[in-house]
C-alpha atoms as a PDB file:
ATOM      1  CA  UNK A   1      27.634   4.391   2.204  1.00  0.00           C
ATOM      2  CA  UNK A   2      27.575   0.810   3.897  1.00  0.00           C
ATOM      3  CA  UNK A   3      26.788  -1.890   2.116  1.00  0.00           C
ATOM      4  CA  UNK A   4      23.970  -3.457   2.919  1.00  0.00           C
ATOM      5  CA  UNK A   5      25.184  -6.592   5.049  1.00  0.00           C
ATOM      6  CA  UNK A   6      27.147  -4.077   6.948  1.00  0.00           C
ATOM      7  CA  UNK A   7      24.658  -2.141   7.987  1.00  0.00           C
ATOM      8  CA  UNK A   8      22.663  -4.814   9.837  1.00  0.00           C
ATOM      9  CA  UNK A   9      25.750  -7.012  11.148  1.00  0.00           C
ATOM     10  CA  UNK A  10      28.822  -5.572  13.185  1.00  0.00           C
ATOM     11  CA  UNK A  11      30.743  -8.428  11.569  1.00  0.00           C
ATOM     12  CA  UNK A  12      30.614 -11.344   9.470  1.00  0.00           C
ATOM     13  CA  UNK A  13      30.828 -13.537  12.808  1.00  0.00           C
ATOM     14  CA  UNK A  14      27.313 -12.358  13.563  1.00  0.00           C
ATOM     15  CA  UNK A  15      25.877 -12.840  10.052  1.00  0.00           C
ATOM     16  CA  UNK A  16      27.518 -16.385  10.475  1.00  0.00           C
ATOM     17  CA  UNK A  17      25.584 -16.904  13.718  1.00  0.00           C
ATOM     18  CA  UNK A  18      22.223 -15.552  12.142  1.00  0.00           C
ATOM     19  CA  UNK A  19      22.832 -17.424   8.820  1.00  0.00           C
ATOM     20  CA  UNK A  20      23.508 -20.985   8.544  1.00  0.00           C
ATOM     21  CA  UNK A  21      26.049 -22.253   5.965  1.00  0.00           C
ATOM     22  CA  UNK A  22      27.948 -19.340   5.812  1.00  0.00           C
ATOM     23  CA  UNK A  23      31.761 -20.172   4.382  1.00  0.00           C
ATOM     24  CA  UNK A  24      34.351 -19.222   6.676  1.00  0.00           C
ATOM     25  CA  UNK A  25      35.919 -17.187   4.152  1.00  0.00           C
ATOM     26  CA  UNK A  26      33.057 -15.243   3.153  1.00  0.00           C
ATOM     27  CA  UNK A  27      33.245 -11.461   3.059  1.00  0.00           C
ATOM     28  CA  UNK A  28      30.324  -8.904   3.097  1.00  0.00           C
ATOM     29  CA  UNK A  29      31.636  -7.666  -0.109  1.00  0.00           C
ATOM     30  CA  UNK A  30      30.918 -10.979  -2.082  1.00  0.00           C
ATOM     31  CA  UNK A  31      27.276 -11.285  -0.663  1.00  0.00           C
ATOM     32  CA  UNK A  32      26.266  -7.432  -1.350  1.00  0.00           C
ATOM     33  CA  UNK A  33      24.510  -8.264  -5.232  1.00  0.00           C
ATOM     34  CA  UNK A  34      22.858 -10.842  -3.192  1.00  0.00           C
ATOM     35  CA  UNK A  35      21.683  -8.666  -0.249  1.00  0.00           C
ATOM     36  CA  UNK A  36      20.581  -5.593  -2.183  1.00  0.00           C
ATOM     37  CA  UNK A  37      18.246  -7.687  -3.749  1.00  0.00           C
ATOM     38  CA  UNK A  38      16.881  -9.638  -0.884  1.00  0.00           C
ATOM     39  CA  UNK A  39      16.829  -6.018   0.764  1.00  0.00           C
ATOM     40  CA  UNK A  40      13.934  -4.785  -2.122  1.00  0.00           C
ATOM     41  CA  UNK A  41      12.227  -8.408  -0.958  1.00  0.00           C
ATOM     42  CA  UNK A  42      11.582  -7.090   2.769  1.00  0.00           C
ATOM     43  CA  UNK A  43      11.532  -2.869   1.770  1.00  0.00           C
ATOM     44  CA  UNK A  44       8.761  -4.106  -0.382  1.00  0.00           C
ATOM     45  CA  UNK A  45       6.263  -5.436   2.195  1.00  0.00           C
ATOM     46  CA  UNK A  46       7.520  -3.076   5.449  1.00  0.00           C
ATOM     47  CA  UNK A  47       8.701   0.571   3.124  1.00  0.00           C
ATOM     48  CA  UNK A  48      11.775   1.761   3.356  1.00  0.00           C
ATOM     49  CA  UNK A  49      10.714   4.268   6.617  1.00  0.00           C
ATOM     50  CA  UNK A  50       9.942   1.387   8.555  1.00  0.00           C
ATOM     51  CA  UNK A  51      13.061  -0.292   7.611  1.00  0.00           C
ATOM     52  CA  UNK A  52      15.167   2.757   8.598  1.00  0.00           C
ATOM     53  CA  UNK A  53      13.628   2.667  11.815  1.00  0.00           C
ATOM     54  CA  UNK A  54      14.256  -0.710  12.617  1.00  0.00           C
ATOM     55  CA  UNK A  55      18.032  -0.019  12.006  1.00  0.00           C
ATOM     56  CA  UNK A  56      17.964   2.553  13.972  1.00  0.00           C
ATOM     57  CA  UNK A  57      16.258   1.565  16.646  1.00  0.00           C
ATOM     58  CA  UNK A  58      18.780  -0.446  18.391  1.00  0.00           C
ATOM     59  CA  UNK A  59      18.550  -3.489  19.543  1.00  0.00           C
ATOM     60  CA  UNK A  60      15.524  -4.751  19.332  1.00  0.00           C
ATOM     61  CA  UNK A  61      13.265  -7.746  18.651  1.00  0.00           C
ATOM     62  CA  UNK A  62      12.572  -6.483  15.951  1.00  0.00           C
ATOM     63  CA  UNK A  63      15.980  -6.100  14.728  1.00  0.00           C
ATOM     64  CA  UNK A  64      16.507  -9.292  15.284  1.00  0.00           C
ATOM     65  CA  UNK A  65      13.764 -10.515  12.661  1.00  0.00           C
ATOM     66  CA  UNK A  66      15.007  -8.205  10.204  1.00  0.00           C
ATOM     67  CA  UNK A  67      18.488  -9.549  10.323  1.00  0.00           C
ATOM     68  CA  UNK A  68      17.644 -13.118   9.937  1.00  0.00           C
ATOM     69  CA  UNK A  69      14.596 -11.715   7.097  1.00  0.00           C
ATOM     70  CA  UNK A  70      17.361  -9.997   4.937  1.00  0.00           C
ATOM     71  CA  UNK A  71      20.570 -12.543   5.837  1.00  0.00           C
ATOM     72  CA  UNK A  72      18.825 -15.838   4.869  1.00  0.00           C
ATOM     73  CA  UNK A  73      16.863 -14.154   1.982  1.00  0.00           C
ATOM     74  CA  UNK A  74      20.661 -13.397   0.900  1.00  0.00           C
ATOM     75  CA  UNK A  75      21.477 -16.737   1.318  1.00  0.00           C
ATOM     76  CA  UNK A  76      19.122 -17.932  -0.654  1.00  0.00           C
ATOM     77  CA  UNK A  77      19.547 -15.715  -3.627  1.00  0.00           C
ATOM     78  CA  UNK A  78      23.706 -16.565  -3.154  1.00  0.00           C
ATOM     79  CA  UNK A  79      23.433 -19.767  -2.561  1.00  0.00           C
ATOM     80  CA  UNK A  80      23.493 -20.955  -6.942  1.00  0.00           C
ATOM     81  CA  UNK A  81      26.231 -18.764  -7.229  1.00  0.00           C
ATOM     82  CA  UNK A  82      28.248 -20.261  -4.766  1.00  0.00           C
ATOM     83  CA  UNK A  83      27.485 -23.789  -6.513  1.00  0.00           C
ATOM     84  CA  UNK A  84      28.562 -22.277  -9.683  1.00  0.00           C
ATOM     85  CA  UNK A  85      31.780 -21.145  -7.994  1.00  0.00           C
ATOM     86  CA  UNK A  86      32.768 -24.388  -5.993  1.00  0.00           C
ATOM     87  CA  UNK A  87      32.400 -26.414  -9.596  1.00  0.00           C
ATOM     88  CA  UNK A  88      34.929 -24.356 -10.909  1.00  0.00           C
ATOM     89  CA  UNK A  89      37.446 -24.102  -8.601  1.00  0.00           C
ATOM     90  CA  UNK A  90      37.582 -27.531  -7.627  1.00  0.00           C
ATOM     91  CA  UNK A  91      34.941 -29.971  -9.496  1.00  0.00           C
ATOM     92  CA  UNK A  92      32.904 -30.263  -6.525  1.00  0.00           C
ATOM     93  CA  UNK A  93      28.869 -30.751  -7.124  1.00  0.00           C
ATOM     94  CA  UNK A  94      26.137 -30.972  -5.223  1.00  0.00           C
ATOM     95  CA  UNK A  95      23.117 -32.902  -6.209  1.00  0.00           C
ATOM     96  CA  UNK A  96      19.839 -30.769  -7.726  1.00  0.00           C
ATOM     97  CA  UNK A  97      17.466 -32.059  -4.674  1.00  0.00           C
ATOM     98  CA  UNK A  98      20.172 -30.718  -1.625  1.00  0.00           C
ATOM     99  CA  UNK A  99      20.407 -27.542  -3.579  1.00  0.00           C
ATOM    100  CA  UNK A 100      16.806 -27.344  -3.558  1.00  0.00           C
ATOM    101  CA  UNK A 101      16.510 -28.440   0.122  1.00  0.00           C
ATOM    102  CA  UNK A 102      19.243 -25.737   0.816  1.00  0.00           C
ATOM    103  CA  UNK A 103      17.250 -22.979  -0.610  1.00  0.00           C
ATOM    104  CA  UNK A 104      13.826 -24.120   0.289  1.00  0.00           C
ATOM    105  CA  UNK A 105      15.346 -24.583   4.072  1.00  0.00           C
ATOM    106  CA  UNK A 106      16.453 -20.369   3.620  1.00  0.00           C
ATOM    107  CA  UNK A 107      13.090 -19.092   2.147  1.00  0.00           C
ATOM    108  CA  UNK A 108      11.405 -20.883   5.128  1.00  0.00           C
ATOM    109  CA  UNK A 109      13.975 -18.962   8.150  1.00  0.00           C
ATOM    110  CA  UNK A 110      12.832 -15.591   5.384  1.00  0.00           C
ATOM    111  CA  UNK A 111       9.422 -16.401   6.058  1.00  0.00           C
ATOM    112  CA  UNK A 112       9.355 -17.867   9.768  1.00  0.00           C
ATOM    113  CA  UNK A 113      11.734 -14.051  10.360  1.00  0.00           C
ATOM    114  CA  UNK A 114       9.105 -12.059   8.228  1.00  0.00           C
ATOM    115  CA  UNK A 115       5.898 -13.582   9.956  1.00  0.00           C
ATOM    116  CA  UNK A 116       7.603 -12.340  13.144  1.00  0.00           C
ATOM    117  CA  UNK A 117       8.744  -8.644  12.024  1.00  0.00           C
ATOM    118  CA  UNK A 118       5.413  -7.902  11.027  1.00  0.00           C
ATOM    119  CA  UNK A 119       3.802  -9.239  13.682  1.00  0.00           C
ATOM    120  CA  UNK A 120       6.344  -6.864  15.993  1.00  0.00           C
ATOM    121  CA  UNK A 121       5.644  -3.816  13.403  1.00  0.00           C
ATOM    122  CA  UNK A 122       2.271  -3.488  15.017  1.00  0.00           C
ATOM    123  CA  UNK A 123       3.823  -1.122  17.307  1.00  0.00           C
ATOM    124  CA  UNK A 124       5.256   1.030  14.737  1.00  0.00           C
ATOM    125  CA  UNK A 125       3.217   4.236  13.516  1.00  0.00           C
ATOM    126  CA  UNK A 126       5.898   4.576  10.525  1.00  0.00           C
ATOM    127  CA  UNK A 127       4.113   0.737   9.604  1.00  0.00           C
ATOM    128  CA  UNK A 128       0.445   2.092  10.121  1.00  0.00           C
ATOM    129  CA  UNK A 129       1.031   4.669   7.838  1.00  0.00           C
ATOM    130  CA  UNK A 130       2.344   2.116   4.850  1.00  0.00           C
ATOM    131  CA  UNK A 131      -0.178   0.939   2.058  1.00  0.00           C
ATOM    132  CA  UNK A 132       0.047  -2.615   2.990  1.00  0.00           C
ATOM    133  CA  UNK A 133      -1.656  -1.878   6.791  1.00  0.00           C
ATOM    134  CA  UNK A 134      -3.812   1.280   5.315  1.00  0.00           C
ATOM    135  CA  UNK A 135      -5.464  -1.048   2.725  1.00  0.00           C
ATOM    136  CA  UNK A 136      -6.316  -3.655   5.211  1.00  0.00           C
ATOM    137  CA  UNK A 137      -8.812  -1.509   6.549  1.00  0.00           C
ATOM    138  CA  UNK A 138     -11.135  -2.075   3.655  1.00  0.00           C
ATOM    139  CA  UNK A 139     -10.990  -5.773   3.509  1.00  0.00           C
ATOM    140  CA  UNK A 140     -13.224  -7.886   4.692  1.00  0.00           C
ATOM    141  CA  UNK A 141     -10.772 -10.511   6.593  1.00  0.00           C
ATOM    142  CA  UNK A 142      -8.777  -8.452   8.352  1.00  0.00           C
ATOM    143  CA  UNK A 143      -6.163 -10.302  10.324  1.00  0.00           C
ATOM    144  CA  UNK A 144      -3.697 -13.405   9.118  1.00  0.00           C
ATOM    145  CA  UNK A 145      -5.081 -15.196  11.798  1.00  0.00           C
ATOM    146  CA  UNK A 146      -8.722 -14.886  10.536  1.00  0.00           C
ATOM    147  CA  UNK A 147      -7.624 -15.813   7.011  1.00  0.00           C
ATOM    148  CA  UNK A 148      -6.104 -19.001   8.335  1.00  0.00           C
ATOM    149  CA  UNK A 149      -9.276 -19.780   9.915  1.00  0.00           C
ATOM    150  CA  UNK A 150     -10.753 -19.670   6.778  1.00  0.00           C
ATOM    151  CA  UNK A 151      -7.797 -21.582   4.612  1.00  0.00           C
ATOM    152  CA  UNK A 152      -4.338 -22.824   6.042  1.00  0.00           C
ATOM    153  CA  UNK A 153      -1.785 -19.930   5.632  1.00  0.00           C
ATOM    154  CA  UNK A 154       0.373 -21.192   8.789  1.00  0.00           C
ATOM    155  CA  UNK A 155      -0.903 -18.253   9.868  1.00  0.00           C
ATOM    156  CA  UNK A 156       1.868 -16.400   7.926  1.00  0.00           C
ATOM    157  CA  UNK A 157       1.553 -12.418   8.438  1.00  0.00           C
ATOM    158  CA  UNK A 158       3.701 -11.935   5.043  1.00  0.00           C
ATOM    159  CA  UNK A 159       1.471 -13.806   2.983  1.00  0.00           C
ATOM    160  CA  UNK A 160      -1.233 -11.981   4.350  1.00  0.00           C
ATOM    161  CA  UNK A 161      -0.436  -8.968   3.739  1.00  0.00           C
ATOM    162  CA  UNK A 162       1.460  -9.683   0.349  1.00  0.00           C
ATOM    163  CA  UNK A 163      -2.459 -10.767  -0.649  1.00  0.00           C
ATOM    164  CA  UNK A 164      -4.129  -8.044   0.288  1.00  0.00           C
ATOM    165  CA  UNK A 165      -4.209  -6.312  -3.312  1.00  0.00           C
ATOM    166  CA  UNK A 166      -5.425  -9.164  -4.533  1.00  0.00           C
ATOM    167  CA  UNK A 167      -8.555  -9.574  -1.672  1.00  0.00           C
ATOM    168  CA  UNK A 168      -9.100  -5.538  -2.797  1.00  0.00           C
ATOM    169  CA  UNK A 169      -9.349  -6.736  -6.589  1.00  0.00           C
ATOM    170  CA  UNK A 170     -11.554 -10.018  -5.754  1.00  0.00           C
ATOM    171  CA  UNK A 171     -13.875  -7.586  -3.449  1.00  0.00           C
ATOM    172  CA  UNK A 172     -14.032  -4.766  -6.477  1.00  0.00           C
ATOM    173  CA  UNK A 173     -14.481  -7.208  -9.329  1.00  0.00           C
ATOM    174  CA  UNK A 174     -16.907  -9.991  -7.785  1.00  0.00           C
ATOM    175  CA  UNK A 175     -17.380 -10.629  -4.012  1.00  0.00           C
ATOM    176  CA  UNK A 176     -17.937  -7.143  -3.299  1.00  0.00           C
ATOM    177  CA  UNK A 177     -21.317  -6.899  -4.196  1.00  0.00           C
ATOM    178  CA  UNK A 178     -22.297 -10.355  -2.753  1.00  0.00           C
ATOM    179  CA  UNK A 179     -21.882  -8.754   1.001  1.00  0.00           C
ATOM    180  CA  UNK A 180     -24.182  -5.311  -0.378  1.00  0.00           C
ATOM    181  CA  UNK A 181     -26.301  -8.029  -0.672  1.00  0.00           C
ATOM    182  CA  UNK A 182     -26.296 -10.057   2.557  1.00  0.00           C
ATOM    183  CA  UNK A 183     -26.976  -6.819   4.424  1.00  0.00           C
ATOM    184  CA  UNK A 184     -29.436  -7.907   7.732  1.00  0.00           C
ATOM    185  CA  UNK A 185     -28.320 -11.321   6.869  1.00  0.00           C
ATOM    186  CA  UNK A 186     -24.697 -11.558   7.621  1.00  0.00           C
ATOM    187  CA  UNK A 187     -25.072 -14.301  10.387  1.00  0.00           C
ATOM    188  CA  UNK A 188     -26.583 -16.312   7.334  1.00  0.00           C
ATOM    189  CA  UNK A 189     -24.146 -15.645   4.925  1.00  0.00           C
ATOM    190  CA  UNK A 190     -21.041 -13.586   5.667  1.00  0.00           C
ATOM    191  CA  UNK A 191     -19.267 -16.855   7.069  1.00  0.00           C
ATOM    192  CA  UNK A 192     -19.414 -18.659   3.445  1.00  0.00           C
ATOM    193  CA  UNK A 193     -18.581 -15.183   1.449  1.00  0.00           C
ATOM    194  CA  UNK A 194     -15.489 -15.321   3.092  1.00  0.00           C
ATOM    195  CA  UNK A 195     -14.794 -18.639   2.854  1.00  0.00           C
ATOM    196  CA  UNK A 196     -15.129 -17.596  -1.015  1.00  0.00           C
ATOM    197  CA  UNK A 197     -13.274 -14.829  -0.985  1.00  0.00           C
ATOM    198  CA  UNK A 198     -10.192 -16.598   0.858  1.00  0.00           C
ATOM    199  CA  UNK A 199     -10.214 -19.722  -1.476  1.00  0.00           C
ATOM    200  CA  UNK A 200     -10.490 -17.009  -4.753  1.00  0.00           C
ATOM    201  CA  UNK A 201      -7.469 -15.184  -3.230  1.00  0.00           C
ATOM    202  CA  UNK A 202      -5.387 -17.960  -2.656  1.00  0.00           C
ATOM    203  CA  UNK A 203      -5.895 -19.703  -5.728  1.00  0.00           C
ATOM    204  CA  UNK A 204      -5.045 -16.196  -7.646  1.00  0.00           C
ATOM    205  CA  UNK A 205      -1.630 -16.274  -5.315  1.00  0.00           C
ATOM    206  CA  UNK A 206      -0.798 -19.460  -6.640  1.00  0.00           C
ATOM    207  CA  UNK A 207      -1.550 -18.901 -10.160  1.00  0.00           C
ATOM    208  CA  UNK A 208       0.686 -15.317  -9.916  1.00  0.00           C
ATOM    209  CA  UNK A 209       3.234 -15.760  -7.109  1.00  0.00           C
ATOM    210  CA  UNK A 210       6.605 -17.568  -7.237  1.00  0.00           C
ATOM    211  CA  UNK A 211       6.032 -21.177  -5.280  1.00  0.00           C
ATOM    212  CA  UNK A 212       8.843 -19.531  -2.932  1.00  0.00           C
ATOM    213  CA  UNK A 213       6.117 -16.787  -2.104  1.00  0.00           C
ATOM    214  CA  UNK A 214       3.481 -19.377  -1.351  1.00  0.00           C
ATOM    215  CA  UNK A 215       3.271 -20.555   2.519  1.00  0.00           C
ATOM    216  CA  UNK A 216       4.989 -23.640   3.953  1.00  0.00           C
ATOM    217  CA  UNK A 217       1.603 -25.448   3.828  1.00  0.00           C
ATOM    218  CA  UNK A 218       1.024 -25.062   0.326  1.00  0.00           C
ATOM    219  CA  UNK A 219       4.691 -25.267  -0.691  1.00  0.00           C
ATOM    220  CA  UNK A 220       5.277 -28.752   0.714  1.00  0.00           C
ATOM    221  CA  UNK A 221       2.196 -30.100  -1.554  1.00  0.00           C
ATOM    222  CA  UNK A 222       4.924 -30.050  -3.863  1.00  0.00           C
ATOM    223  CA  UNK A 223       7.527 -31.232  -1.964  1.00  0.00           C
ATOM    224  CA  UNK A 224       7.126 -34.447  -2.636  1.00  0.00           C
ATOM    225  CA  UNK A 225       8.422 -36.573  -5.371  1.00  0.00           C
ATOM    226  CA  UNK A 226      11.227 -34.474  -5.792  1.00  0.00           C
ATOM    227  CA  UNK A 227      13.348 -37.344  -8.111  1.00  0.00           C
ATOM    228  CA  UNK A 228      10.720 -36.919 -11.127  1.00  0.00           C
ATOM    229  CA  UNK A 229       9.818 -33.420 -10.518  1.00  0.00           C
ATOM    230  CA  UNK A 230      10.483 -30.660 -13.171  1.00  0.00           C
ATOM    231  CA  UNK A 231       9.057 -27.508 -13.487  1.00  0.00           C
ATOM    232  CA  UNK A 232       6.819 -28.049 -16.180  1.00  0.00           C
ATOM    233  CA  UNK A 233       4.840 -30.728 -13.981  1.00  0.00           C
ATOM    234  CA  UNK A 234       5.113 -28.421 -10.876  1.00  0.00           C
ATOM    235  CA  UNK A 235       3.753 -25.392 -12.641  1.00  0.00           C
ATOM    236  CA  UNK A 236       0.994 -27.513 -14.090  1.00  0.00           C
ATOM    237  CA  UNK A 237       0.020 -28.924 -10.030  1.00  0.00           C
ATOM    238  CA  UNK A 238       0.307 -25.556  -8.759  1.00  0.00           C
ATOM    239  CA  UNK A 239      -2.368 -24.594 -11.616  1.00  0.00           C
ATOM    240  CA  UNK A 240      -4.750 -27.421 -11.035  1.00  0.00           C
ATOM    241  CA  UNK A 241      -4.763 -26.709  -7.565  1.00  0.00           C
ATOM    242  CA  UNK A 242      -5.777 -22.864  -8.201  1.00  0.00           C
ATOM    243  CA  UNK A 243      -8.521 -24.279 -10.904  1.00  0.00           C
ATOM    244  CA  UNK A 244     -10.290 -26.501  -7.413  1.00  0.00           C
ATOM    245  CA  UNK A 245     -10.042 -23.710  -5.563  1.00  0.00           C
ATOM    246  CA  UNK A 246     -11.360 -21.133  -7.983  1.00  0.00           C
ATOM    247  CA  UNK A 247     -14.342 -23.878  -8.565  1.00  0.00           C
ATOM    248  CA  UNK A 248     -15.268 -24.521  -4.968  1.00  0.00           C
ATOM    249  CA  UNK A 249     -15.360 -20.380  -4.265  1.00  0.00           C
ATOM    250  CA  UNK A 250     -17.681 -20.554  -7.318  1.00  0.00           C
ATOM    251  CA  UNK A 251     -19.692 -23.379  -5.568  1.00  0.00           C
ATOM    252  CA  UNK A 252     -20.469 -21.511  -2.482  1.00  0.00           C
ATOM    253  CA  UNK A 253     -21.216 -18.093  -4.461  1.00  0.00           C
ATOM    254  CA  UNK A 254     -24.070 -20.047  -6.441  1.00  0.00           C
ATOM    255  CA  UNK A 255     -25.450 -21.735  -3.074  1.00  0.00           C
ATOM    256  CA  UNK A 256     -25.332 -18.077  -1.728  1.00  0.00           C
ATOM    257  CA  UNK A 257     -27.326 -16.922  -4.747  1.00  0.00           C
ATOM    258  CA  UNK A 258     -29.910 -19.357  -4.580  1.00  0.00           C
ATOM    259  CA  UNK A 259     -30.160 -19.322  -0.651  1.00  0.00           C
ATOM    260  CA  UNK A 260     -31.222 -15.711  -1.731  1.00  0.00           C
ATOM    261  CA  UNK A 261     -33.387 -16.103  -4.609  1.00  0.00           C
ATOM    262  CA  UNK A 262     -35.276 -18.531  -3.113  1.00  0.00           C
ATOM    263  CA  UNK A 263     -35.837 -15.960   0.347  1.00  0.00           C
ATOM    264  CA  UNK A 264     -36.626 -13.144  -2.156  1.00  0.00           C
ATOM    265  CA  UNK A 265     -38.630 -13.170  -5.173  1.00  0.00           C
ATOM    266  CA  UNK A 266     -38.316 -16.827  -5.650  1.00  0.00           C
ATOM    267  CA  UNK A 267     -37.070 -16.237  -9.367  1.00  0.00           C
ATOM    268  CA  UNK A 268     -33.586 -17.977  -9.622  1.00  0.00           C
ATOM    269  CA  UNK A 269     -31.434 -17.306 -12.364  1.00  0.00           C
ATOM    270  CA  UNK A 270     -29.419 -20.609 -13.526  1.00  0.00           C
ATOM    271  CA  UNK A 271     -27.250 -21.111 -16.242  1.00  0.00           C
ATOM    272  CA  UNK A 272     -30.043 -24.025 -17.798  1.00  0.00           C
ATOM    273  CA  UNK A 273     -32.524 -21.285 -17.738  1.00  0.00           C
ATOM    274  CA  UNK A 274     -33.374 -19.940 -21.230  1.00  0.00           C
ATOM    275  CA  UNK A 275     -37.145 -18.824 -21.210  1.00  0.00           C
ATOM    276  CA  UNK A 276     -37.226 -15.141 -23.411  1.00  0.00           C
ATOM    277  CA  UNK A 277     -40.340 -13.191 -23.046  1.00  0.00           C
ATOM    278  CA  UNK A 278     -41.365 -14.255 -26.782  1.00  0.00           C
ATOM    279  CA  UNK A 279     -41.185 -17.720 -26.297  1.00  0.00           C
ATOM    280  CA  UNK A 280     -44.733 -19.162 -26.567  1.00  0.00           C
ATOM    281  CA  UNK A 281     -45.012 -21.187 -23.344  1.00  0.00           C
ATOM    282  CA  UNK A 282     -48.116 -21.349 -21.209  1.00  0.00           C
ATOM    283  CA  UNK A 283     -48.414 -22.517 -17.547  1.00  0.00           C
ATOM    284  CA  UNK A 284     -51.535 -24.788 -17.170  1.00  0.00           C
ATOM    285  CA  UNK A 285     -52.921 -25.473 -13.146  1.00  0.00           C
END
């Protein structure tokens, strides 16, 4: 069975010209812990049918992506260990912010190769038939693009569609029944719901994903002030920044809900609203 590097690159030459940084004296062999784990990474979002297909497709575009998807994501998953083995053999270090700008510098090529094999898979009835394009379907933004209308993604197909189980669970636990209710109304409303529903899913991506799965945009918030940062402080930044986001979706639901009340029955339910039907209160003209 061929290892994993192997099977994408004739030789390590051609991994070298896909990946920068590679050591001249690197061997496939070294790197294949590495790549069968940044393998699962891309299997994950495209199955392993559509993977197989790429590889066997020849050359293609799409090959192309995939290569530079799975060689830098093995990069970056290498790259500590190759620290870690430079220290030893010879004392050499390398400060904590290049190592970071290393590996951020690799999970951006994963993601700028990614964006671009998924936006190539669109021609691929092996990725139509995979959960990540079937679900889309029954969302209500549909497209990267649309979702970076609503909130700055870099228009980045991967996070898109690494989101879409958590649009589904937004739409099923709250949202959902906010556009049963706009129906005959959407040019009032539908506009605002989504803003909602893309600030709710992006601050739920920051609160659960790894800040390497969050896009370029919203990585570089914390890219700053890299000589005091730890990951205490980053955690709690990435956290705030879900909390506004969460609170402004909640904004525009209650606008929503008034616009509503107030076009309906004219009752509206606030949260300063405590009147029970045994409390003793008379209206006087």
């Amino acid at each position: 069975m061929k290892k994993v590097l192997e099977e994408l690159f004739a030789t390590v030459q051609d991994f070298r010209e896909t990946v920068p940084g590679i050591d001249s004296q690197v061997n496939f062999a070294d790197l294949n812990s590495s790549a069968v784990s940044a393998k699962k990474m891309v299997v994950n979002i495209i199955t392993a049918a559509v993977y197989r297909e790429i590889v066997s497709g020849g050359e293609t575009d799409a090959l192309s992506y995939l290569r530079s998807a799975v060689g830098n994501a093995t990069k970056y998953k290498e790259n500590i260990f190759e620290v870690l083995k430079k220290r030893k053999a010879d004392g050499g270090d390398i400060y904590k912010y290049e190592l970071e700008g290393m590996r951020r510098q690799y999970i951006d090529n994963y993601y700028n190769a990614m964006d671009s094999l998924i936006a190539e898979l669109e021609n691929f009835e092996s990725w139509k038939q995979s959960p990540y394009y079937r679900l889309r379907e029954k969302l209500r933004i549909k497209t990267a693009e649309e979702f970076d209308s609503l909130y700055p993604i870099d228009c980045s197909y991967l996070f898109f569609f690494r989101t879409t189980p958590l649009q589904r669970e937004v739409l099923s636990d709250t949202i959902g029944a906010y556009f049963n209710r706009i129906e005959g109304r959407e040019a009032d409303f539908e506009d605002k719901l989504k803003l909602a529903l893309a600030l709710t899913v992006v601050a739920l991506a920051i609160s659960r994903f790894d800040i390497i799965e969050l896009p370029a945009t919203i990585r570089s918030l914390f890219d700053d002030s890299k000589a005091s940062r730890n990951g205490q402080n980053e955690q709690d930044r990435l956290l705030a920044l879900a909390e506004s986001l969460m609170n402004k979706s909640s904004e525009i639901l209650k606008s929503v809900d008034m616009a509503l009340d107030e076009s309906g029955t004219g009752d509206i339910c606030t949260e300063t609203s405590f009147a029970r039907p045994d409390d003793k209160i008379y209206l006087m003209p």
